[in-house]
N, C-alpha and C. Protein backbone atom coordinates (compact mmCIF):
# COMPACT_ATOMS: atom_id res chain seq x y z
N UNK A 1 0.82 -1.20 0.00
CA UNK A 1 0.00 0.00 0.00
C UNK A 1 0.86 1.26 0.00
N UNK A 2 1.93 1.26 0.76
CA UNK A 2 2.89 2.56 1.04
C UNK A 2 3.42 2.73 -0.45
N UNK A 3 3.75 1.31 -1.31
CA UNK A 3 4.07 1.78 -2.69
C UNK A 3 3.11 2.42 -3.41
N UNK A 4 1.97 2.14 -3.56
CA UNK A 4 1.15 2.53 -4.37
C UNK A 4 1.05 4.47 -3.81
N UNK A 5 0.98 4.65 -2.87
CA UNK A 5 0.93 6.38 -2.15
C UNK A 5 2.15 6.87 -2.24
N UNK A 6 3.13 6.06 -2.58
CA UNK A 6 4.70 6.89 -2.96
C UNK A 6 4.53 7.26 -4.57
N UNK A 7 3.76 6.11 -5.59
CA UNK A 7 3.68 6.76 -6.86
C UNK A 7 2.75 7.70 -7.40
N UNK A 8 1.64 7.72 -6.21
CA UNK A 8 0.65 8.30 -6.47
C UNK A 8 1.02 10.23 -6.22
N UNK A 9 2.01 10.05 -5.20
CA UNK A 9 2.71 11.15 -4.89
C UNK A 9 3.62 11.84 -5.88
N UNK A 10 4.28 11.10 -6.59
CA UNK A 10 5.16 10.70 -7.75
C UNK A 10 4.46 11.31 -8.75
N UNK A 11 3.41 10.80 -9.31
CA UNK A 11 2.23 10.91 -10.23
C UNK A 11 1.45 12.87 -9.87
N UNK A 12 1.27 13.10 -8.79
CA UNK A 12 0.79 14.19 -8.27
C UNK A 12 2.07 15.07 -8.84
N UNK A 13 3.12 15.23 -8.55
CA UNK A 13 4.36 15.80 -8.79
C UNK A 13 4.86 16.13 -10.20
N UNK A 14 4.61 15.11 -10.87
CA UNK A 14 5.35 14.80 -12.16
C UNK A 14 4.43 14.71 -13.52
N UNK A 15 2.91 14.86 -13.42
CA UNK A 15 2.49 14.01 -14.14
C UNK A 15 2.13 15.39 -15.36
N UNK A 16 1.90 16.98 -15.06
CA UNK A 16 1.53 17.97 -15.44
C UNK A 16 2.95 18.11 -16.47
N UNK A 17 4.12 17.78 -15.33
CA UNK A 17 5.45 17.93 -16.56
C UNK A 17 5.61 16.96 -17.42
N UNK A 18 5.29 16.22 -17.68
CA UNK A 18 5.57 14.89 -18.39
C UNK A 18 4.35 15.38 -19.48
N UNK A 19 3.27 15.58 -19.60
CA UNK A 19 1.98 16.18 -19.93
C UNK A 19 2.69 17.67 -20.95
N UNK A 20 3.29 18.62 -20.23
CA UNK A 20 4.12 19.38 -21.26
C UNK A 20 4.72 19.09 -22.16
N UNK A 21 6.03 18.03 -21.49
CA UNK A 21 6.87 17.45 -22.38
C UNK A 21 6.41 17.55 -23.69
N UNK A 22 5.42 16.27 -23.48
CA UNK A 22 4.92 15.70 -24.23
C UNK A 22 4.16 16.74 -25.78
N UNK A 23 3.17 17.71 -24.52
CA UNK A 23 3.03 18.66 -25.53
C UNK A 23 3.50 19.58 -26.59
N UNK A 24 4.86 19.72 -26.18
CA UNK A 24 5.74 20.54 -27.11
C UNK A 24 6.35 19.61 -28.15
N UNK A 25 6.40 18.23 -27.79
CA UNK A 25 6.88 17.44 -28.98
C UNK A 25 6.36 17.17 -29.75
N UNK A 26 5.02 16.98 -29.44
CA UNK A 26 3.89 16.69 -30.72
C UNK A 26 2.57 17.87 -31.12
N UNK A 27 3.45 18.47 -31.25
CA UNK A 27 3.06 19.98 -31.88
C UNK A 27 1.91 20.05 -31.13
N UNK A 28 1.58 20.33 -29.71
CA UNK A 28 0.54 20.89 -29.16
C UNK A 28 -0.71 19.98 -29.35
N UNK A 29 -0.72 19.14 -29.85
CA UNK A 29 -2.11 18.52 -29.55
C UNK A 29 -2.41 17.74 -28.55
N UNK A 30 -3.11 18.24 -27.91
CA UNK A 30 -3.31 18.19 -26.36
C UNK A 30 -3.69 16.85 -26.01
N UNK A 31 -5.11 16.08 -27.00
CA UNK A 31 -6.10 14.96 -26.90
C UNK A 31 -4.56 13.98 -26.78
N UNK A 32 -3.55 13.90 -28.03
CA UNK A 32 -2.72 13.19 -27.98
C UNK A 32 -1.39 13.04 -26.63
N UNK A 33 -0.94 14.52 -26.16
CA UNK A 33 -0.53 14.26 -25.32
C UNK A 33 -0.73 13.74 -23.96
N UNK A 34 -2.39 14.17 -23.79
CA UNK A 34 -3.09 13.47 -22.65
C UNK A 34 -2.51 12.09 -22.45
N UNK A 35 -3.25 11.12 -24.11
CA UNK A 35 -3.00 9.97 -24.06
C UNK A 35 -1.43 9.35 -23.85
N UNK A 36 -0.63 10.33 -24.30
CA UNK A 36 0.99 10.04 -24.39
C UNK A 36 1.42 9.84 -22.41
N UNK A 37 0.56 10.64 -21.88
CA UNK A 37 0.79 10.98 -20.47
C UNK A 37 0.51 9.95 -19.46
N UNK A 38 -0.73 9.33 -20.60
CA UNK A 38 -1.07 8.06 -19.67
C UNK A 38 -1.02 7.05 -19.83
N UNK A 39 -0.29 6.96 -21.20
CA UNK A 39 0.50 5.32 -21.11
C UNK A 39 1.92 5.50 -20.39
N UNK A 40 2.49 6.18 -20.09
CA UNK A 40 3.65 6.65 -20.10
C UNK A 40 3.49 6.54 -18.19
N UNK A 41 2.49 6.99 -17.42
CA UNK A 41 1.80 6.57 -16.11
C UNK A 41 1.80 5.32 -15.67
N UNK A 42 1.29 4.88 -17.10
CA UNK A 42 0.63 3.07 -16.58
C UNK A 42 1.91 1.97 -16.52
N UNK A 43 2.33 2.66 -17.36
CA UNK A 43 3.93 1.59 -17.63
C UNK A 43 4.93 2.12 -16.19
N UNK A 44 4.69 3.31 -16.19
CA UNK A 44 6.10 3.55 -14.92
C UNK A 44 5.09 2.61 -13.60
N UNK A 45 3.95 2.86 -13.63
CA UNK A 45 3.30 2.13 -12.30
C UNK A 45 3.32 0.10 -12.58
N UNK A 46 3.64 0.07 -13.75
CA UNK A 46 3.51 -1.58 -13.62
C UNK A 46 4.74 -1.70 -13.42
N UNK A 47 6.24 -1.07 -13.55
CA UNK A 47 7.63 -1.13 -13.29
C UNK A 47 7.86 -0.61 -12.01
N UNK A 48 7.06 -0.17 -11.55
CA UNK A 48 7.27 1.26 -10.14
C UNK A 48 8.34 -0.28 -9.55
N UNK A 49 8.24 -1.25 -9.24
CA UNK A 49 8.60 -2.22 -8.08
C UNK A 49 10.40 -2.56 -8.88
N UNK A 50 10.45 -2.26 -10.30
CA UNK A 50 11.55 -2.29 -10.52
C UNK A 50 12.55 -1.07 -10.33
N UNK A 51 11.85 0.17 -10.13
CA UNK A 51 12.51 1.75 -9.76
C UNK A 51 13.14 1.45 -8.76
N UNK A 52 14.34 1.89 -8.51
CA UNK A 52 15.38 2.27 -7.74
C UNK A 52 15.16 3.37 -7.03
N UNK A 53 14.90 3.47 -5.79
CA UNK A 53 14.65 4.64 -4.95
C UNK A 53 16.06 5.42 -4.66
N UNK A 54 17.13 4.84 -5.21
CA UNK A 54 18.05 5.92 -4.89
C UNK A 54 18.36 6.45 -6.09
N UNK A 55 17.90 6.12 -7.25
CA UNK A 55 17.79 6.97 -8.27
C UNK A 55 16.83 7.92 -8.63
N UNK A 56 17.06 9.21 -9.24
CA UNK A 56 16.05 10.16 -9.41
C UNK A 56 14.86 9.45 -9.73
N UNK A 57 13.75 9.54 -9.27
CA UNK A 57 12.39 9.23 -10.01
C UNK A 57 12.15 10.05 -11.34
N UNK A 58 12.51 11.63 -11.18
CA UNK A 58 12.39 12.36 -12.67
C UNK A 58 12.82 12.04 -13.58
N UNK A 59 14.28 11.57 -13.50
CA UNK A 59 15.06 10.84 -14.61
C UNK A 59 14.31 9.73 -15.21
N UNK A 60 13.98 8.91 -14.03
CA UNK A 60 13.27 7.55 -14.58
C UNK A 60 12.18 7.79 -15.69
N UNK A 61 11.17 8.75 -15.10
CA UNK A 61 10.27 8.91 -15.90
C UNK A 61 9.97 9.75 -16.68
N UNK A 62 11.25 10.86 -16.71
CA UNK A 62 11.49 11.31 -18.51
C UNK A 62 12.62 10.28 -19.62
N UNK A 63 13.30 8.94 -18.76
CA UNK A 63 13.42 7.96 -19.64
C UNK A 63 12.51 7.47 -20.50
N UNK A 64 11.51 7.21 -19.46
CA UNK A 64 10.74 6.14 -19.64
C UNK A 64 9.41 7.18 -21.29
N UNK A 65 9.33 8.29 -20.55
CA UNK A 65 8.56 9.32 -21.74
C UNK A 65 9.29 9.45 -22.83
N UNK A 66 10.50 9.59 -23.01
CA UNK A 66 11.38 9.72 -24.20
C UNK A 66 11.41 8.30 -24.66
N UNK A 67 11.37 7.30 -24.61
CA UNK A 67 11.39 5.85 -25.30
C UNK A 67 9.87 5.82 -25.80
N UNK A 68 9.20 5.72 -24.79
CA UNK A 68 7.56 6.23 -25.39
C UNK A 68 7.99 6.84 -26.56
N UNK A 69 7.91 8.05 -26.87
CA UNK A 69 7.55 8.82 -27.62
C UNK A 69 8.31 8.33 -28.81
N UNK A 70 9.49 7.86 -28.79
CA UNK A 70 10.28 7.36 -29.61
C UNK A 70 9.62 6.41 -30.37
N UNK A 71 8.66 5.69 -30.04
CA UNK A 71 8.06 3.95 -30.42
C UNK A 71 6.72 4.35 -31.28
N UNK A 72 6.55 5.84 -30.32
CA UNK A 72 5.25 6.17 -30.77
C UNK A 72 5.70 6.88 -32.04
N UNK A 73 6.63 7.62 -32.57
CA UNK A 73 6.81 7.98 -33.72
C UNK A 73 7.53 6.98 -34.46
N UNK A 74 7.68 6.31 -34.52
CA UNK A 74 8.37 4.91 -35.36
C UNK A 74 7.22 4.08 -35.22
N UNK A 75 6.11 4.33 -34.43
CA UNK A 75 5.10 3.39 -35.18
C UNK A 75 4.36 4.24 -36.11
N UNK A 76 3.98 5.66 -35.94
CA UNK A 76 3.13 6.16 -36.73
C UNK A 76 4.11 6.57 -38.17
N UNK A 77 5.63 6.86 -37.97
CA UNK A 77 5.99 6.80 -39.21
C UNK A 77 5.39 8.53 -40.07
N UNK A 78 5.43 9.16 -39.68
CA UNK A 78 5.22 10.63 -40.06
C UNK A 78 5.85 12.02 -39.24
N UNK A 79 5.67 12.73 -40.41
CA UNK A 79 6.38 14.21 -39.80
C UNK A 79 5.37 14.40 -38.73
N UNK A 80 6.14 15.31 -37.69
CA UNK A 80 5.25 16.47 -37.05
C UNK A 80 5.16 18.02 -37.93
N UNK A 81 3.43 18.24 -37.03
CA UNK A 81 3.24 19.38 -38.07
C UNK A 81 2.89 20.25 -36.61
N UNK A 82 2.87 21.50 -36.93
CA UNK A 82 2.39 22.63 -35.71
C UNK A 82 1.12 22.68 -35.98
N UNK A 83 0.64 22.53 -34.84
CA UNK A 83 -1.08 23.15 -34.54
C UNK A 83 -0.88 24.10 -34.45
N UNK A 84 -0.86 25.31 -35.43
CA UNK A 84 -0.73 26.64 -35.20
C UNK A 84 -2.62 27.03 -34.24
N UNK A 85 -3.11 26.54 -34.58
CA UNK A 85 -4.36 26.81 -34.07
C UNK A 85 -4.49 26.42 -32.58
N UNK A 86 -4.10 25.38 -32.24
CA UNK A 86 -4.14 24.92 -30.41
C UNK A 86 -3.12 25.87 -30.19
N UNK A 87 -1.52 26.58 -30.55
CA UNK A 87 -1.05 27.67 -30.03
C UNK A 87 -2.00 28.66 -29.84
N UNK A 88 -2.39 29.00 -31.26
CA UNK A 88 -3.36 30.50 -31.05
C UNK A 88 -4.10 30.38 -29.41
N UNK A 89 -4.75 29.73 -29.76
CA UNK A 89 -5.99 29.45 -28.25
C UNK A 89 -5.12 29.30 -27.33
N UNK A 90 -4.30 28.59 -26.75
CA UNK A 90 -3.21 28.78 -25.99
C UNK A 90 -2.87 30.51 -25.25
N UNK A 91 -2.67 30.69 -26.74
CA UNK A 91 -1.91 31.85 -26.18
C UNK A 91 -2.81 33.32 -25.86
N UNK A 92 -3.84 32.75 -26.70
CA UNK A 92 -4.85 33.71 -26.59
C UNK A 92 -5.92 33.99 -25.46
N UNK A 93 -5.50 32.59 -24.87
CA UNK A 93 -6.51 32.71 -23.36
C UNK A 93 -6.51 33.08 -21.98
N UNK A 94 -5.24 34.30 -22.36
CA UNK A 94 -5.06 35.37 -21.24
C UNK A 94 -5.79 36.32 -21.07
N UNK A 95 -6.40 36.23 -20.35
CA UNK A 95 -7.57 37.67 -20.21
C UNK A 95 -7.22 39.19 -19.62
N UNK A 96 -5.62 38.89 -19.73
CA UNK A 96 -5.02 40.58 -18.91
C UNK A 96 -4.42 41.40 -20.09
N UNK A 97 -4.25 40.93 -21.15
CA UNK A 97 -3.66 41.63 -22.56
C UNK A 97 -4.79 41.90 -23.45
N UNK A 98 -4.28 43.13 -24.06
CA UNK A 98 -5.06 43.32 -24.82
C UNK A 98 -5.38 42.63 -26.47
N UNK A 99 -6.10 43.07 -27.71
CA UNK A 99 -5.86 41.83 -28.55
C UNK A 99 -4.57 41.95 -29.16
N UNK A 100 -3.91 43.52 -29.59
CA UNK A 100 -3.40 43.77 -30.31
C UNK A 100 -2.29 42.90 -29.97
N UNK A 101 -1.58 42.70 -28.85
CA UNK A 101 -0.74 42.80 -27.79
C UNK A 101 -0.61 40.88 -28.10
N UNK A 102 -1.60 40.34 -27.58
CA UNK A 102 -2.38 39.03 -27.66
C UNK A 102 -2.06 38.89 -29.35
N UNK A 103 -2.13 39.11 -30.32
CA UNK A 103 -1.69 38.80 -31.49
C UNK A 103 -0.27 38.54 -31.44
N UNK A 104 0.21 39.80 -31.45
CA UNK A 104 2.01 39.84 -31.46
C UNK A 104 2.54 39.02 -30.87
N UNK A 105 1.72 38.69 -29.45
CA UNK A 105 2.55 37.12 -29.33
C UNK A 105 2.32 35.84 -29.73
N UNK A 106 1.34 36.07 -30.46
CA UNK A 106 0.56 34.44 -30.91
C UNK A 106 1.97 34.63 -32.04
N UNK A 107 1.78 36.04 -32.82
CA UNK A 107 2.59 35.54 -34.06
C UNK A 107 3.68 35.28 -34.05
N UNK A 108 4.84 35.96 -32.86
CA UNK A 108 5.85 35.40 -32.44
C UNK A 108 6.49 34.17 -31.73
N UNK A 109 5.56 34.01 -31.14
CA UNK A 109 5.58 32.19 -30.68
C UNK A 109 5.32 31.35 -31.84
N UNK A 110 4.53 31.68 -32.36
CA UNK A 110 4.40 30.76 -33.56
C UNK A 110 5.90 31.34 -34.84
N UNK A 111 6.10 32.55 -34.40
CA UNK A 111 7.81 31.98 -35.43
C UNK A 111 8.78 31.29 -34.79
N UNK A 112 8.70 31.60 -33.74
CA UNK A 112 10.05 30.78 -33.02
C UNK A 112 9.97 29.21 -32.77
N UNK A 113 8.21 28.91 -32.69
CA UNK A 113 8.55 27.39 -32.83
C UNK A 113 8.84 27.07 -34.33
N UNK A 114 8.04 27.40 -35.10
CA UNK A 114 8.49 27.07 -36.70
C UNK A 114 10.00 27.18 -36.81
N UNK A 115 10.68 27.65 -36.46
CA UNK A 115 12.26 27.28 -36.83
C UNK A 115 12.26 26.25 -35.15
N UNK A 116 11.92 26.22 -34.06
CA UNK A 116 12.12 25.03 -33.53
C UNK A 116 12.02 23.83 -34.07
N UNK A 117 10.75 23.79 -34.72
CA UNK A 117 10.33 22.58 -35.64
C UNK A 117 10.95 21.97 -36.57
N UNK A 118 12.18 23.13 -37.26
CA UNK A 118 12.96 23.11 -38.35
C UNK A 118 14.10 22.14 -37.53
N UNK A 119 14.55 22.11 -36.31
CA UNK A 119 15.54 21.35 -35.44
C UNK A 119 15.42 20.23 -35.89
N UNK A 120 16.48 19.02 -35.57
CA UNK A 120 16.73 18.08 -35.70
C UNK A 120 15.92 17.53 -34.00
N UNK A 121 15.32 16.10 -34.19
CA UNK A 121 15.05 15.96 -33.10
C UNK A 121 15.48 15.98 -31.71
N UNK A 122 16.73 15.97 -31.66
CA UNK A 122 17.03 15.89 -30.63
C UNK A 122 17.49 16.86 -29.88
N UNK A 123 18.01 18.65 -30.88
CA UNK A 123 17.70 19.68 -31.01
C UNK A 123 16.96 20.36 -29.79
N UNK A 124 15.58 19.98 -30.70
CA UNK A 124 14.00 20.10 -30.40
C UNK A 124 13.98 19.29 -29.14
N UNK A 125 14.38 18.32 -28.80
CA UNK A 125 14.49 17.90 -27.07
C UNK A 125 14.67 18.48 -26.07
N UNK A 126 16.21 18.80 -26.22
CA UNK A 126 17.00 19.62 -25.77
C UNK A 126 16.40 20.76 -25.40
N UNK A 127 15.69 21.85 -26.36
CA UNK A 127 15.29 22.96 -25.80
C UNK A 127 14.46 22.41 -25.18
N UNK A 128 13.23 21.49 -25.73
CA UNK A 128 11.86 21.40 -25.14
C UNK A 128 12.29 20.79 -23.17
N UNK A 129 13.04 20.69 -23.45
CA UNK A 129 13.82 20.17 -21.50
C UNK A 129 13.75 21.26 -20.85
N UNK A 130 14.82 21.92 -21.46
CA UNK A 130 16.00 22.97 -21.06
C UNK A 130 14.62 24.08 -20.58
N UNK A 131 13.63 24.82 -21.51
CA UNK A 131 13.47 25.82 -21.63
C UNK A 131 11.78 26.08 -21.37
N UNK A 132 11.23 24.85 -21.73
CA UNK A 132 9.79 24.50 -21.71
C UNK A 132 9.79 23.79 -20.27
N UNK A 133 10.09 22.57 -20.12
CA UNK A 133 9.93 22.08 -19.29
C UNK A 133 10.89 21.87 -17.81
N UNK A 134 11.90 23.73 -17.84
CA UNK A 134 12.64 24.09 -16.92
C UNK A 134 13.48 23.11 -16.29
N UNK A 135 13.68 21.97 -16.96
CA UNK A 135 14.82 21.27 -15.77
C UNK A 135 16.44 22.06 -16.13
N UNK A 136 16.85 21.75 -15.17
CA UNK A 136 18.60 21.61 -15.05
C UNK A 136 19.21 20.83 -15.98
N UNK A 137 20.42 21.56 -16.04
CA UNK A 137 21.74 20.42 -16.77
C UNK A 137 21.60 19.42 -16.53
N UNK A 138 22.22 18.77 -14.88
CA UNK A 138 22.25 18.13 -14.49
C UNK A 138 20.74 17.00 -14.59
N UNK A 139 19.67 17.28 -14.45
CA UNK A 139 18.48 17.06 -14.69
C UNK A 139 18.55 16.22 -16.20
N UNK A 140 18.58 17.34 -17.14
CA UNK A 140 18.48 16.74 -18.59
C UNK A 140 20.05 15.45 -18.58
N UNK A 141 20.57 15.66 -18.06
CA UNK A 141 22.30 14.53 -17.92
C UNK A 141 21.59 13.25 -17.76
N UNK A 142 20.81 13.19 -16.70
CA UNK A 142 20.07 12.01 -15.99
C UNK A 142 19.09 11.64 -17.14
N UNK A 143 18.59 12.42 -17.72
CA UNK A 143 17.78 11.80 -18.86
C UNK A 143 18.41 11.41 -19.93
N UNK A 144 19.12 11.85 -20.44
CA UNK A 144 19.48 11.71 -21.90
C UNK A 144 21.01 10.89 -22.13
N UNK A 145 21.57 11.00 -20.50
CA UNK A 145 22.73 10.34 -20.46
C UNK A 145 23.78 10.88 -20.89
N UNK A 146 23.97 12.11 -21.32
CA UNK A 146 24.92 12.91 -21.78
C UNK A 146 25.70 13.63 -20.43
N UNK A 147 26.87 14.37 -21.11
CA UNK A 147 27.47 15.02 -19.81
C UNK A 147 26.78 16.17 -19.76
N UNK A 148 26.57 16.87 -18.62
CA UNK A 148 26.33 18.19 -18.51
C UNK A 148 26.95 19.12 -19.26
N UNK A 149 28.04 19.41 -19.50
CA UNK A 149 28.97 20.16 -20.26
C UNK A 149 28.51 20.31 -21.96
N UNK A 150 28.34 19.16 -22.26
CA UNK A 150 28.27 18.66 -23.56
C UNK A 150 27.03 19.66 -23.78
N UNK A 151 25.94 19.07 -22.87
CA UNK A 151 24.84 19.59 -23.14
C UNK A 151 24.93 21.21 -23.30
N UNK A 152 25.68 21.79 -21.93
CA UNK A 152 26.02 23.40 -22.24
C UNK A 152 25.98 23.88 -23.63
N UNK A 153 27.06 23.22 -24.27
CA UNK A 153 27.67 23.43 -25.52
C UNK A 153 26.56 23.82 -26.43
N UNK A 154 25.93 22.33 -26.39
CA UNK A 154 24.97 21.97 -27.85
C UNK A 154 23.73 22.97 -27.52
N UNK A 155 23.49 23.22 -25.95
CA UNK A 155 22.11 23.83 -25.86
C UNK A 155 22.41 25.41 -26.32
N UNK A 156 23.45 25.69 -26.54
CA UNK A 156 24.44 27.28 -26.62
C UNK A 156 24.31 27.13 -27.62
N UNK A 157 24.87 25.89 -28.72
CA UNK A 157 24.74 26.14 -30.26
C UNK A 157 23.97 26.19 -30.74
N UNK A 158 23.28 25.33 -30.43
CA UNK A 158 21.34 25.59 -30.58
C UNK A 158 20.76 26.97 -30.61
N UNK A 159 20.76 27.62 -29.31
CA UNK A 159 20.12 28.90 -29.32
C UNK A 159 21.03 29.90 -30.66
N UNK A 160 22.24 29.66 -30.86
CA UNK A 160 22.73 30.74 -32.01
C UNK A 160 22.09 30.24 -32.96
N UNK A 161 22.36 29.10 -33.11
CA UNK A 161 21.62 28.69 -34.63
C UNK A 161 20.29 29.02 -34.59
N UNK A 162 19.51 29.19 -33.67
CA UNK A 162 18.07 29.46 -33.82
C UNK A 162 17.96 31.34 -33.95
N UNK A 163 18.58 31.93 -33.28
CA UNK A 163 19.04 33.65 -33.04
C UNK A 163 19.42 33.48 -34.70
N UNK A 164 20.58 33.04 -35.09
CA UNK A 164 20.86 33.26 -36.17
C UNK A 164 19.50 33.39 -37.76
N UNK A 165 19.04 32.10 -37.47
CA UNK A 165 17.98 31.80 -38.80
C UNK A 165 16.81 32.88 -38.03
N UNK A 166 16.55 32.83 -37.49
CA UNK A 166 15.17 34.32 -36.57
C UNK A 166 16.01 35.41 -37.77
N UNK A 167 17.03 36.10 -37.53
CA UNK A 167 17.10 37.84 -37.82
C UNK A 167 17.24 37.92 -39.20
């Protein structure tokens, strides 16, 4: 029983970020990331008894979301496309800006992911970690298995190359 209220705690904690993740990888469609969120739940809870409690749980289960997602695009076998339209509404459903204001950023979020989109996947990881889903170096290290440093680098070259193709 104490396991099941440690993942459920786990699940309470983690499950909104994993739910982002998810969202920024598959161009905002929400219905899909839901579902991405909750197979990705069901599998860490039928393994929970194989998790290592002295290992990060976050790590585990942005492993475990990044192999997901991996299986899930090698089964469907297609590009991602932007929901420019689930952004719009997104971005549009602040009620403290005005529209004009509320445009300019729909249209600017929507350029900066379009050259995100243009990234190579793993690119597009990288930021979607780093910048969307606020973890640490160290954080993204534990996921992706890379060194921290490395990551510095590539997440640095990344942003020029993206600064660069923007101006």
């Amino acid at each position: 029983m104490a396991e099941k209220e440690t993942f459920l705690s786990y699940y309470g904690r983690y499950r909104d970020k994993i739910y982002t993740y998810f969202l920024y990888r598959v161009s905002f469609q929400r219905e899909l990331s839901e579902d991405l969120t909750s197979d990705v739940f069901l599998k860490a809870f039928d393994a929970f008894d194989s998790f290592d409690a002295n290992r990060s749980f976050q790590a585990w289960i942005y492993t475990i979301a990044r192999n997901h997602l991996i299986n899930f695009y090698h089964k469907q076998a297609k590009q991602k496309t932007v929901a420019l339209e689930d952004v719009k509404d997104t971005l549009l459903a602040g009620a403290h800006e005005d529209d004009s204001r509320k445009i300019d950023r729909t249209l600017e979020f929507e350029r900066v992911m379009e050259r995100i989109d243009t990234l190579p996947e793993e690119h597009q990881e990288l930021i979607v970690l780093r910048y969307m889903n606020e973890l640490s170096y160290k954080e993204i290290a534990d996921i992706t298995g890379k060194e921290e440093g490395a990551l510095r680098v590539a997440v640095s070259r990344i942003l020029q190359t993206l600064k660069e193709t923007y101006e």
